[in-house]
Protein backbone atom coordinates (compact mmCIF):
# COMPACT_ATOMS: atom_id res chain seq x y z
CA UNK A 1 -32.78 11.58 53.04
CA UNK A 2 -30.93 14.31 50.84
CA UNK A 3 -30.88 11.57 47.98
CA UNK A 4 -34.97 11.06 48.09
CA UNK A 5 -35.08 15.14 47.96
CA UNK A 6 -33.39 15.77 44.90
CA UNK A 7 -35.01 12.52 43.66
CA UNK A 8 -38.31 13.86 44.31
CA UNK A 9 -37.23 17.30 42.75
CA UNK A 10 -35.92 15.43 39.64
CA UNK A 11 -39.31 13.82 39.31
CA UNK A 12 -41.36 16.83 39.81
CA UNK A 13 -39.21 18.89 37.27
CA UNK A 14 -39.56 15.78 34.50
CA UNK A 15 -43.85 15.64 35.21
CA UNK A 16 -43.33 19.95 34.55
CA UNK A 17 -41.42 19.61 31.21
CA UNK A 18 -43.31 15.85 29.98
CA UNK A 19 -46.58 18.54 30.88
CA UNK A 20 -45.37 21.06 28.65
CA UNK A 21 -46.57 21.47 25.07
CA UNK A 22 -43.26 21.90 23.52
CA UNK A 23 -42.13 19.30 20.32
CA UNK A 24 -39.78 16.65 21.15
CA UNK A 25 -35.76 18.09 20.81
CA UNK A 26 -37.07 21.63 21.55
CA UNK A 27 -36.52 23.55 25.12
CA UNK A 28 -38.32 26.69 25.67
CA UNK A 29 -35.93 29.61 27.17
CA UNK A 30 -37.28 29.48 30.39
CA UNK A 31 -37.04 25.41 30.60
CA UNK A 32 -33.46 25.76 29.38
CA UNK A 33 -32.60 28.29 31.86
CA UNK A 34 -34.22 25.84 35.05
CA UNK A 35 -32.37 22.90 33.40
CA UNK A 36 -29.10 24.46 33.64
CA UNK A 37 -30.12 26.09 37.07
CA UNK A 38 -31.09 22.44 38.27
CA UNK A 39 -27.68 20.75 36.61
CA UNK A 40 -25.46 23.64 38.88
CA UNK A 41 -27.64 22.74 41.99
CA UNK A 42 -27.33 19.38 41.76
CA UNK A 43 -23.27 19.23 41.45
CA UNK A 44 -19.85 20.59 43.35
CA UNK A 45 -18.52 23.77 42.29
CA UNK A 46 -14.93 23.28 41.60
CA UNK A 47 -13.73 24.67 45.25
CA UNK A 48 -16.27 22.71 46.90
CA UNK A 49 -15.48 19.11 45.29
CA UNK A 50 -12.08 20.11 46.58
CA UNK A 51 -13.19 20.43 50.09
CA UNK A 52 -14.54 17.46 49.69
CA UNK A 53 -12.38 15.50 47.80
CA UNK A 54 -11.43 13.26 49.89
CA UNK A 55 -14.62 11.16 50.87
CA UNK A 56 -15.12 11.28 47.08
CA UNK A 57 -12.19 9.72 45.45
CA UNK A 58 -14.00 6.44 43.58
CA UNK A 59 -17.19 8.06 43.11
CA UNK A 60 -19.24 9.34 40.37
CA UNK A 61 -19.82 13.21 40.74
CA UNK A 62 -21.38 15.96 38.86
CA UNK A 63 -19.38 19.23 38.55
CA UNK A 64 -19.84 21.76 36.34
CA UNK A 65 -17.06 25.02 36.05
CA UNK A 66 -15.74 27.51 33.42
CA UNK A 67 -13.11 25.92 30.74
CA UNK A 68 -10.38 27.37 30.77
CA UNK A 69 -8.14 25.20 28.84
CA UNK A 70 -8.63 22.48 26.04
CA UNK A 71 -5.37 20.17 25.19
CA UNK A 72 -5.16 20.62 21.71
CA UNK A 73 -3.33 17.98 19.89
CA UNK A 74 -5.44 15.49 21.57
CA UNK A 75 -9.08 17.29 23.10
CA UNK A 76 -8.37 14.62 25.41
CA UNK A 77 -8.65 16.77 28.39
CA UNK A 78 -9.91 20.31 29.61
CA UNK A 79 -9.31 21.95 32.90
CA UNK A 80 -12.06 23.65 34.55
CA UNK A 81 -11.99 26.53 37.38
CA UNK A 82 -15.15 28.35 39.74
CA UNK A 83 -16.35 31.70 39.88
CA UNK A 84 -13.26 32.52 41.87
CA UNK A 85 -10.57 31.18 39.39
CA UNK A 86 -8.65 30.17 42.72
CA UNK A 87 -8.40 26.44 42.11
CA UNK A 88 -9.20 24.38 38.91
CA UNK A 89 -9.32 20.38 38.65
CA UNK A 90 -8.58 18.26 34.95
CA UNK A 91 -11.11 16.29 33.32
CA UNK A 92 -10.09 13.33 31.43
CA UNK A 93 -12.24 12.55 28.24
CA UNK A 94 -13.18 9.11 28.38
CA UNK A 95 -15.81 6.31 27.25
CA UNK A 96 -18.82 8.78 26.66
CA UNK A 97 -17.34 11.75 25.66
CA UNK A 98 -14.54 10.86 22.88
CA UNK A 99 -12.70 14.68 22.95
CA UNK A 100 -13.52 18.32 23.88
CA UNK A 101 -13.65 20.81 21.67
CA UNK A 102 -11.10 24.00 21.62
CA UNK A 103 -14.18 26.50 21.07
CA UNK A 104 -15.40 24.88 24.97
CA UNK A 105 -12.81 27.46 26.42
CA UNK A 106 -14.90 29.93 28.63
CA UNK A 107 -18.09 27.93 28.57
CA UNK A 108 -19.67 26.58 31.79
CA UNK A 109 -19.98 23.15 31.63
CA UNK A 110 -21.38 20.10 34.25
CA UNK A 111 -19.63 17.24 33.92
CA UNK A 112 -20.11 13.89 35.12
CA UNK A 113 -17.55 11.21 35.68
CA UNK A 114 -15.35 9.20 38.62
CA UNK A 115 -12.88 11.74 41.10
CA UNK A 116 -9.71 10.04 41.08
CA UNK A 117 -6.45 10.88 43.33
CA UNK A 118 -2.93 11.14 42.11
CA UNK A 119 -0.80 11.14 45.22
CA UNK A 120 2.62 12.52 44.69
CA UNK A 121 4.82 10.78 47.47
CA UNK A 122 6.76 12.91 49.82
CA UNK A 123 10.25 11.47 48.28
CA UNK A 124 8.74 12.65 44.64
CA UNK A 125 8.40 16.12 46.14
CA UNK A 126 11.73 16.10 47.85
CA UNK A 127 13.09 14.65 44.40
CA UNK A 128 11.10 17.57 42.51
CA UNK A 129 13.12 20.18 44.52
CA UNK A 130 16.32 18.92 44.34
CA UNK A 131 15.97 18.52 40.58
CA UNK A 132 15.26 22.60 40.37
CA UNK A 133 18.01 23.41 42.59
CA UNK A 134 20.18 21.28 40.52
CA UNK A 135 19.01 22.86 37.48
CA UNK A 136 19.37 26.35 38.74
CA UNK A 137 23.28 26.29 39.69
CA UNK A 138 23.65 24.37 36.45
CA UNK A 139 22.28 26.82 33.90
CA UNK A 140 20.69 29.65 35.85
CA UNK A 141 16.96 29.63 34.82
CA UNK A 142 16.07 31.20 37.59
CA UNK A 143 12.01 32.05 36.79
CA UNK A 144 11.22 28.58 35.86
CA UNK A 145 13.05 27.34 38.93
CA UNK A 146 11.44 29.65 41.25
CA UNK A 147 8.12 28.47 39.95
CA UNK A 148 9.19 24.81 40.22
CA UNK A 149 10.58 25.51 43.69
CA UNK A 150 7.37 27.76 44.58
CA UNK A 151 4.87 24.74 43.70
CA UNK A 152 6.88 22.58 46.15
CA UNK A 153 6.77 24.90 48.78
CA UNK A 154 3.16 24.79 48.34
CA UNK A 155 2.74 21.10 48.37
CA UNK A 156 4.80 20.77 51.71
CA UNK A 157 2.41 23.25 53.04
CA UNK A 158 -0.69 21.45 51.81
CA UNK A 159 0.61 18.33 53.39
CA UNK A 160 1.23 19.71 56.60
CA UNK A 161 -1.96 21.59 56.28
CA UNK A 162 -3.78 18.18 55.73
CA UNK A 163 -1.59 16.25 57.63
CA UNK A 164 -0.65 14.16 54.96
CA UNK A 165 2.12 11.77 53.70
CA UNK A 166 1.65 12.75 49.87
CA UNK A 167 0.69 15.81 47.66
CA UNK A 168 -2.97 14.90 46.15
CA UNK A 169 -3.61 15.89 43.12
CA UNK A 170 -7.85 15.46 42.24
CA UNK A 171 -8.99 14.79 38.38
CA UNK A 172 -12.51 13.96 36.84
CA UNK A 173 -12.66 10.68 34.32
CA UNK A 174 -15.41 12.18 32.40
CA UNK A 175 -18.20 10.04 30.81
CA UNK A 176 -20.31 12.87 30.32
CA UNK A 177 -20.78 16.62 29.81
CA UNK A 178 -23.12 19.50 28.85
CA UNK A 179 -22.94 22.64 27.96
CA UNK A 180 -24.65 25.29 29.87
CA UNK A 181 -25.91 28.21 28.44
């Protein structure tokens, strides 16, 4: 039912722009600004696709977020967050989109690829913590150990939370983006 909506909203919205006189390659203002109304509308934010994460590992989704981060050596991957900047997911460049550009940092983007799941095993999170403690009687860093030892606080919590065996960790294999203006 939700899927013959937006497919009947996709179709009405292609018969309004094939109807308008504009050259082929060239979006008015006001068509660009529906477009990239439609694109947000039609995908997760990054906190929802989180919510939801789980019923969507496998799939092909549509998510569109601020970049906050380009890899540089490579452009092989960005990480994007939501209005809130509380959470933020990867995207993986792949087939269809070759690399991302450094000057995509603070751009709003939708992109469209396959969630995957990394699922850190409760032995790699014990392991993870008893490599900081070890690390922090043998040479004293203790800010980088607190933040190790911090994150696996927090990824005991989220497994309780979820009642989980593992630590998930979501990412986007992106075929596709666009830039939002």
């Amino acid at each position: 039912m939700k899927q013959a909506k937006i497919t009947a909203m996709l179709m009405f919205l292609a018969l309004c722009a094939a109807s308008c006189g504009s050259t082929p390659g060239q979006k008015s203002t006001a068509a660009a600004a529906g477009a990239d109304t439609l694109a947000i509308a039609l995908s997760y934010g990054v906190d929802s696709l989180l919510t939801a994460a789980d019923s969507l590992v496998g799939k092909t989704v549509s998510l569109h977020g601020y970049v906050t981060h380009v890899c540089k050596h490579s452009g092989k991957r960005c990480f994007l967050t939501g209005e809130s900047q509380a959470a933020a997911i990867r995207v993986e460049a792949k087939e269809g989109i070759g690399g991302f550009n450094r000057e995509l940092v603070g751009s709003q983007i939708v992109v469209k690829g396959a969630l995957r799941e990394r699922r850190i095993s409760q032995g790699e999170v014990a392991q993870l913590e008893a490599d900081a403690n070890k690390k922090l009687e043998e040479d004293g860093s203790a800010e980088s150990c607190q933040a190790e030892l911090s994150s696996v606080a927090k990824m005991r919590s989220w497994m309780k939370a979820h009642g989980k065996g593992y630590y998930a960790i979501y990412y986007v294999d992106g075929n596709a983006y666009e830039v939002l203006d």
